[in-house]
Protein backbone atom coordinates (compact mmCIF):
# COMPACT_ATOMS: atom_id res chain seq x y z
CA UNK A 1 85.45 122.17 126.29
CA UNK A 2 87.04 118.98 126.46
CA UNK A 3 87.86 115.76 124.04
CA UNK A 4 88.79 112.14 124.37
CA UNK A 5 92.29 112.92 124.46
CA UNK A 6 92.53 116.71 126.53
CA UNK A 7 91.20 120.20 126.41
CA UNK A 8 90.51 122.57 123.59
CA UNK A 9 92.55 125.48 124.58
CA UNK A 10 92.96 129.02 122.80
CA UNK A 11 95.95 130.68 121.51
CA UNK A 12 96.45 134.56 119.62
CA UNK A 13 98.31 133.29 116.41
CA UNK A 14 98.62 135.89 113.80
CA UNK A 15 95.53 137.15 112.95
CA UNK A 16 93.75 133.74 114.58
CA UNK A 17 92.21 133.30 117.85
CA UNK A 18 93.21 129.20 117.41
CA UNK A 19 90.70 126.88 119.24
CA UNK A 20 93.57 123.86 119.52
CA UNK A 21 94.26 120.33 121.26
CA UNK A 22 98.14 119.75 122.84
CA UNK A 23 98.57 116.18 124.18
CA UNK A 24 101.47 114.35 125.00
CA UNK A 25 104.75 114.56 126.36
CA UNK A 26 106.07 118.65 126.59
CA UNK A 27 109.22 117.93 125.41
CA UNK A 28 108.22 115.07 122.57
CA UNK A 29 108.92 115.59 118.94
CA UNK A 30 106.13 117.51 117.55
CA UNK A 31 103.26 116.52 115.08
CA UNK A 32 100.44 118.90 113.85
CA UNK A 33 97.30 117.57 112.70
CA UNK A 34 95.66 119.25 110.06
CA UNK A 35 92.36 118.72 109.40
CA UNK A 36 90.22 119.28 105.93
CA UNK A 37 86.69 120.64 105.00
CA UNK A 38 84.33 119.38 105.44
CA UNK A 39 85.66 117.68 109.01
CA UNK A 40 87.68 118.90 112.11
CA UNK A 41 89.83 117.50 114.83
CA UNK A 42 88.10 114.78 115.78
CA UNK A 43 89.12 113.17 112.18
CA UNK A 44 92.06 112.60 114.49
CA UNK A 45 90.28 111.50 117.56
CA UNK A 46 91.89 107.84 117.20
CA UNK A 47 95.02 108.69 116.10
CA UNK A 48 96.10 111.41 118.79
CA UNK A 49 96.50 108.15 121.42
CA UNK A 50 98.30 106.26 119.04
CA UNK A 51 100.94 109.50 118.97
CA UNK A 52 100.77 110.39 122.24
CA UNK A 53 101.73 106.48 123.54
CA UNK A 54 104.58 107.08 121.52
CA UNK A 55 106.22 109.68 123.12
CA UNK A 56 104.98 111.95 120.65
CA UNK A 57 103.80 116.07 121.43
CA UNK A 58 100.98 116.27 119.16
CA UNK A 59 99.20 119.43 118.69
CA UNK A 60 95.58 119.50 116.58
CA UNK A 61 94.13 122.89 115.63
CA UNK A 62 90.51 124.02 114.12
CA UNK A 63 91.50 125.71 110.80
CA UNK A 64 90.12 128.86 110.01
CA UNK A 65 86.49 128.66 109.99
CA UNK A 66 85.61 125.43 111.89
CA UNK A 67 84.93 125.48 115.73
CA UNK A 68 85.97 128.25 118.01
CA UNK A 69 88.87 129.41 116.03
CA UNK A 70 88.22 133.15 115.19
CA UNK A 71 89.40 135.68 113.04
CA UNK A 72 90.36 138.42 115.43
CA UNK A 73 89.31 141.51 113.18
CA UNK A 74 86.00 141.98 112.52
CA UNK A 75 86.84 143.56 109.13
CA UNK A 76 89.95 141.51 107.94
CA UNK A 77 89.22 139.02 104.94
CA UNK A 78 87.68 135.89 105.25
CA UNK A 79 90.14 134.37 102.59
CA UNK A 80 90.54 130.68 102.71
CA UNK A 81 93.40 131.14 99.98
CA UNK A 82 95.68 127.86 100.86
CA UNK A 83 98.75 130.42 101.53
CA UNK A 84 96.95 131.69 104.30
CA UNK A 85 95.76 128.64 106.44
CA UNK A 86 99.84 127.44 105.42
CA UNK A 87 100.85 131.13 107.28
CA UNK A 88 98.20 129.83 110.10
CA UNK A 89 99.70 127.10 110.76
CA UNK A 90 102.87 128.42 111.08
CA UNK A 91 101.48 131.29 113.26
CA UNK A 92 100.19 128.73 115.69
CA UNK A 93 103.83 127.33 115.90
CA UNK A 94 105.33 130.22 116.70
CA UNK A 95 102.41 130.93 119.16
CA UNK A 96 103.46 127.97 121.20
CA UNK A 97 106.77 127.88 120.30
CA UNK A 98 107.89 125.00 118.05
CA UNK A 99 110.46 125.89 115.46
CA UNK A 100 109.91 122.27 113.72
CA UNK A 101 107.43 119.97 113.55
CA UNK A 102 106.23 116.72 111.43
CA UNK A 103 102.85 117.56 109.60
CA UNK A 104 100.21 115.42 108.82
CA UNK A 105 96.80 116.14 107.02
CA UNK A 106 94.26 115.51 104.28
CA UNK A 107 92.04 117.69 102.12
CA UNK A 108 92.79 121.39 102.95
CA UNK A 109 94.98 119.98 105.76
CA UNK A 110 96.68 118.01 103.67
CA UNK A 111 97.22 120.94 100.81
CA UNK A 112 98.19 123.47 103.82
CA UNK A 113 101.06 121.07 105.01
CA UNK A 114 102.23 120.54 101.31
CA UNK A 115 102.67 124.24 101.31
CA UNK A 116 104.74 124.50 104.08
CA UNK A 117 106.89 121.33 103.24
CA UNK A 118 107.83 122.64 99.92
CA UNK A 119 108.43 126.21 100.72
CA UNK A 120 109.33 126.37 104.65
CA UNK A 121 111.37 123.26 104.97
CA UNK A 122 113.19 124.24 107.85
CA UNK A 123 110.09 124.25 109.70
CA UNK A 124 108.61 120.80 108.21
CA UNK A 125 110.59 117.86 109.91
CA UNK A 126 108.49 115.16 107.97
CA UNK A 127 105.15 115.28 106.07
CA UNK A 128 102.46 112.77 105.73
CA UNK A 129 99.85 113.72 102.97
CA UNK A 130 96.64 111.78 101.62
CA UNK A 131 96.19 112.24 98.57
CA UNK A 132 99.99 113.76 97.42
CA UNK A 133 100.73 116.67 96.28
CA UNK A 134 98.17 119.24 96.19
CA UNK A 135 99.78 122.02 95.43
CA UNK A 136 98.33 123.83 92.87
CA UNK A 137 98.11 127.64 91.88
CA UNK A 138 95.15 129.55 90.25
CA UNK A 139 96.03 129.34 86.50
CA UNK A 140 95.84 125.00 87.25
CA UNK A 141 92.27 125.45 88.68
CA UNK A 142 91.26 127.35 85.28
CA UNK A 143 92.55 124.83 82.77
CA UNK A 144 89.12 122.18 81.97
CA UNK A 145 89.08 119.13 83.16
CA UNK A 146 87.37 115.91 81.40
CA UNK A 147 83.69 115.84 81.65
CA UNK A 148 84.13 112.69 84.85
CA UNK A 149 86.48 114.80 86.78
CA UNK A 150 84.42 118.11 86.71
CA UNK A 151 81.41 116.30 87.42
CA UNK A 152 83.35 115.37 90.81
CA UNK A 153 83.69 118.77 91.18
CA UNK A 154 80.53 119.94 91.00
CA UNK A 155 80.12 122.23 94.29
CA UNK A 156 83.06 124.36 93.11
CA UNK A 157 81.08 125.31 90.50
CA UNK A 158 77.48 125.05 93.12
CA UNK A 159 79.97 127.69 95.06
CA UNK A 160 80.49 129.98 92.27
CA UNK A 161 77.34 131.22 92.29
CA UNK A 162 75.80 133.20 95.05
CA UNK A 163 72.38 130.81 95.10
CA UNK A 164 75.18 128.18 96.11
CA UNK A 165 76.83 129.86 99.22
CA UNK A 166 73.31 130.85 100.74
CA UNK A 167 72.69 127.23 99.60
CA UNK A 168 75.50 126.08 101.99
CA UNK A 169 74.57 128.55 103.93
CA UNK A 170 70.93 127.64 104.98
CA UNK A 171 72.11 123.60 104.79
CA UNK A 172 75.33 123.27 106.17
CA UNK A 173 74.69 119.69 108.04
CA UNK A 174 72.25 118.35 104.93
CA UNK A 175 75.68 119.35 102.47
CA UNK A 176 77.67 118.21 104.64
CA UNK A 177 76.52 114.69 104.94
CA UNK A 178 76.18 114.40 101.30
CA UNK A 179 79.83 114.91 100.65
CA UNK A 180 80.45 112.64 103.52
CA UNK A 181 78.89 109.92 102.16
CA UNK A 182 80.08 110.47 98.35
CA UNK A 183 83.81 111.11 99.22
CA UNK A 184 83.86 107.98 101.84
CA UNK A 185 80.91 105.77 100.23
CA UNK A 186 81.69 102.85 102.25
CA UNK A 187 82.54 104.92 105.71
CA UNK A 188 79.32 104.04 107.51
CA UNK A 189 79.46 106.59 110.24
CA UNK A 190 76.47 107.02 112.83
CA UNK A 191 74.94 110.24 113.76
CA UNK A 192 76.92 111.03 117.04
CA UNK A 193 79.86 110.88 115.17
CA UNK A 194 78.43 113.21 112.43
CA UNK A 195 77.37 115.59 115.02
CA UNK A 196 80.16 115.35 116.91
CA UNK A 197 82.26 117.55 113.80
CA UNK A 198 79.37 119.21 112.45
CA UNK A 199 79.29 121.31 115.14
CA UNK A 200 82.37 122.74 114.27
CA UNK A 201 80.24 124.09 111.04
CA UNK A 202 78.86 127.01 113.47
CA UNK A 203 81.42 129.05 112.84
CA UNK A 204 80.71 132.49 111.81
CA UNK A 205 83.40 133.08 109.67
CA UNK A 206 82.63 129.10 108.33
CA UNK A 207 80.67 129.87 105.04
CA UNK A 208 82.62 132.66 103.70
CA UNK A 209 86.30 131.24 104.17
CA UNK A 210 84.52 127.80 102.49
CA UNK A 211 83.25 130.01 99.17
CA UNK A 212 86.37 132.39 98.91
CA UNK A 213 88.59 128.80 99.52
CA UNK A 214 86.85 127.53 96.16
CA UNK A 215 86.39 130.44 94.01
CA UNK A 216 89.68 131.79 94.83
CA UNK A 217 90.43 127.91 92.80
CA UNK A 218 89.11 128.88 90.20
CA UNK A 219 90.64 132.17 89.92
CA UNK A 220 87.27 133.81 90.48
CA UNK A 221 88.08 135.37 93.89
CA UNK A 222 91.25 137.14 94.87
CA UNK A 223 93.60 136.76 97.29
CA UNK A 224 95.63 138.85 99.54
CA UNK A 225 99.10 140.45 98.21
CA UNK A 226 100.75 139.77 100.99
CA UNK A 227 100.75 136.29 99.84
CA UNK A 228 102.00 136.78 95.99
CA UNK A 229 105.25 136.07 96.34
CA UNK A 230 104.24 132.36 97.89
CA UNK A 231 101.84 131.96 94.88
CA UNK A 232 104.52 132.79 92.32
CA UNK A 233 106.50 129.97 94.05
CA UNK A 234 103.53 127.76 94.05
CA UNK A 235 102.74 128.31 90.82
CA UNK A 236 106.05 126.64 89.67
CA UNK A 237 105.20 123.31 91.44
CA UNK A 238 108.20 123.38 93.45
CA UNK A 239 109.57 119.94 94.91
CA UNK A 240 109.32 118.85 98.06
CA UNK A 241 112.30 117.70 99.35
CA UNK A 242 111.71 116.70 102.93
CA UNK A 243 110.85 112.99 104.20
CA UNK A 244 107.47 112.06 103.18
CA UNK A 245 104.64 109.12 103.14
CA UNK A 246 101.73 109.85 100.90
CA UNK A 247 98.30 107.84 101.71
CA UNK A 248 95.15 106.89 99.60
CA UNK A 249 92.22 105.08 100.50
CA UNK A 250 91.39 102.60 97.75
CA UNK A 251 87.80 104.28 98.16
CA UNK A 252 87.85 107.47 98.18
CA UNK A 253 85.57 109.27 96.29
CA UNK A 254 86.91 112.81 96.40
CA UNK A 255 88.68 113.95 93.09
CA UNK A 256 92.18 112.55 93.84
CA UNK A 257 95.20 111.88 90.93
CA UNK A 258 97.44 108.62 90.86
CA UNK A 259 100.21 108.49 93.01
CA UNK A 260 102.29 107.98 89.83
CA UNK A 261 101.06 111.73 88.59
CA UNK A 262 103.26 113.40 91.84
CA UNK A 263 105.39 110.56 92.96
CA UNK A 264 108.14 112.48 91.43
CA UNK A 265 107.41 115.94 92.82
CA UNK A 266 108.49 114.66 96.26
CA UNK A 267 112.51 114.21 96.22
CA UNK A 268 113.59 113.67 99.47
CA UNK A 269 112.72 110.20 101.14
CA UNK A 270 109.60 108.96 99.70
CA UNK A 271 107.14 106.15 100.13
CA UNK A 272 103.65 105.60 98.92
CA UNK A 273 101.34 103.65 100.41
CA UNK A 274 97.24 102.61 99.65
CA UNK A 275 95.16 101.91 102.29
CA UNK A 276 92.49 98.82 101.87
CA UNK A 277 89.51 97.65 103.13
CA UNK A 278 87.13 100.49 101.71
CA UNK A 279 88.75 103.19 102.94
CA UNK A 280 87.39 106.67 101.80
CA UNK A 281 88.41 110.33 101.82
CA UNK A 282 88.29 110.80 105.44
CA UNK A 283 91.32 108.59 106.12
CA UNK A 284 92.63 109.24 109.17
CA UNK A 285 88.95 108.88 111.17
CA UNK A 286 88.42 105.63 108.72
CA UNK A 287 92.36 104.24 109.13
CA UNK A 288 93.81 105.73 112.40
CA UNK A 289 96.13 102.89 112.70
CA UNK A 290 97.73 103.24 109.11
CA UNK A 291 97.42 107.10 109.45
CA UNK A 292 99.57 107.44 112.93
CA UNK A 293 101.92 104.92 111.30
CA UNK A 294 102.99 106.74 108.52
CA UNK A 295 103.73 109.53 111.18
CA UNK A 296 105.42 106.98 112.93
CA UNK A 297 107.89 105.53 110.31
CA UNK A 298 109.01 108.76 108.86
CA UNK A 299 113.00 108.71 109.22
């Protein structure tokens, strides 16, 4: 299997069989593209040239569930608890060696490299996040939301319910391109692109890392204890400290705060910066150029 900008190759990463891209220089500095549901690497496909041209290693995995990343043991958890696609992702660095690397990412991508920026700093040389800080533990996804915001949210709730994952289940593309559409509502995308990251929906560990991702939200599923400690941290909203752009489309239409609700969670060298010209949730497909140079201009 190969993309635009090199082959997929697989590494054993923790409990991950990682389905990954590496391009660019061997001995650049490091980024790691994270990607979110319901997308996958090629989110980045613009943005990896941009990198590599600048002397950059960049390395772009499938997260757990998407494409032909596998979890190894048949009867392990499919838990798509944030904690564990932030241990992931630092599995797949030690798996190819990096002890430090810039991360970059939106929607679960973005969330996973939040958690690793604020509680693994010495692994996190710069982070670049759309849509902030999105750290939050299970106790924040129980408190109500007004009626506009949970209306936003309304296949958490589709998820709770087990006519809602065999929902998903039986019309993954169909779902798929509806929250396309409504998160990026003036991303007009064709259908080779579209099928081009659905495919990474075949997964067969896909659906059930997807449901246990959003009821473990809304403290409806559990997690693994192996991971309490991190969510005791989490749960405190801890600072992040190292340098950091965050991004927002000024159309997105995902569920996003104000940059002025986390501006001060982030205490290390900080910038903000919106991205015009209808840009939606998918920003880094939508905005490669603005995406790569946030990377870019981190100290």
């Amino acid at each position: 299997m190969t993309e635009a900008w090199g082959e997929v190759r697989r590494v054993e990463a923790g409990e991950l069989s990682v389905g990954y891209v590496d391009a660019g220089p061997a001995d650049g500095d490091v980024v790691v593209l994270l990607h979110g549901w319901p997308y996958d690497i090629h989110s980045f496909a613009d943005v990896v040239p941009r990198l590599t041209d600048a002397g950059r290693r960049v390395i772009v995995p499938y997260l757990r569930g998407f494409g032909p990343t596998r979890i190894r043991d048949a009867g392990a958890p499919r838990n798509g608890q944030p904690a564990a696609l932030a241990q992931d992702t630092l599995d797949l660095m030690d798996a190819l060696g990096v002890q430090r690397a810039t991360l970059a990412g939106f929607d679960w991508g973005a969330r996973t490299a939040d958690v690793i920026a604020a509680l693994r700093p010495e692994r996190c040389a710069g982070l670049v996040s759309v849509s902030g800080y999105l750290i939050a533990g299970q106790e924040a996804g129980r408190a109500p939301l007004p009626p506009p915001a949970e209306l936003s949210w309304w296949y958490q709730f589709y998820f709770a319910t087990d006519r809602g994952r065999d929902g998903y289940d039986r019309n993954r593309r169909d779902f798929v391109r509806l929250i396309w559409r409504t998160a990026s509502p003036r991303w007009h995308f064709d259908d080779a692109t579209f099928d081009r990251s659905a495919a990474a929906l075949d997964n067969p560990d896909h659906v059930d890392v997807v449901i246990h991702n959003y009821r473990w939200r809304l403290g409806l599923a559990e997690g693994e204890a192996r991971y309490d400690e991190w969510e005791r941290r989490l749960a405190a909203n801890p600072d992040i400290t190292v340098p950091t752009v965050t991004l927002e489309g000024d159309a997105n239409g995902a569920p996003h705060l104000d940059p002025s609700v986390y501006a001060a969670r982030f205490t290390g060298p900080y910038e903000h910066r919106t991205v015009t010209g209808g840009i939606g949730h998918n920003l880094p497909q939508e905005a490669p150029r603005d995406f790569a140079q946030a990377i870019l201009d981190l100290p």
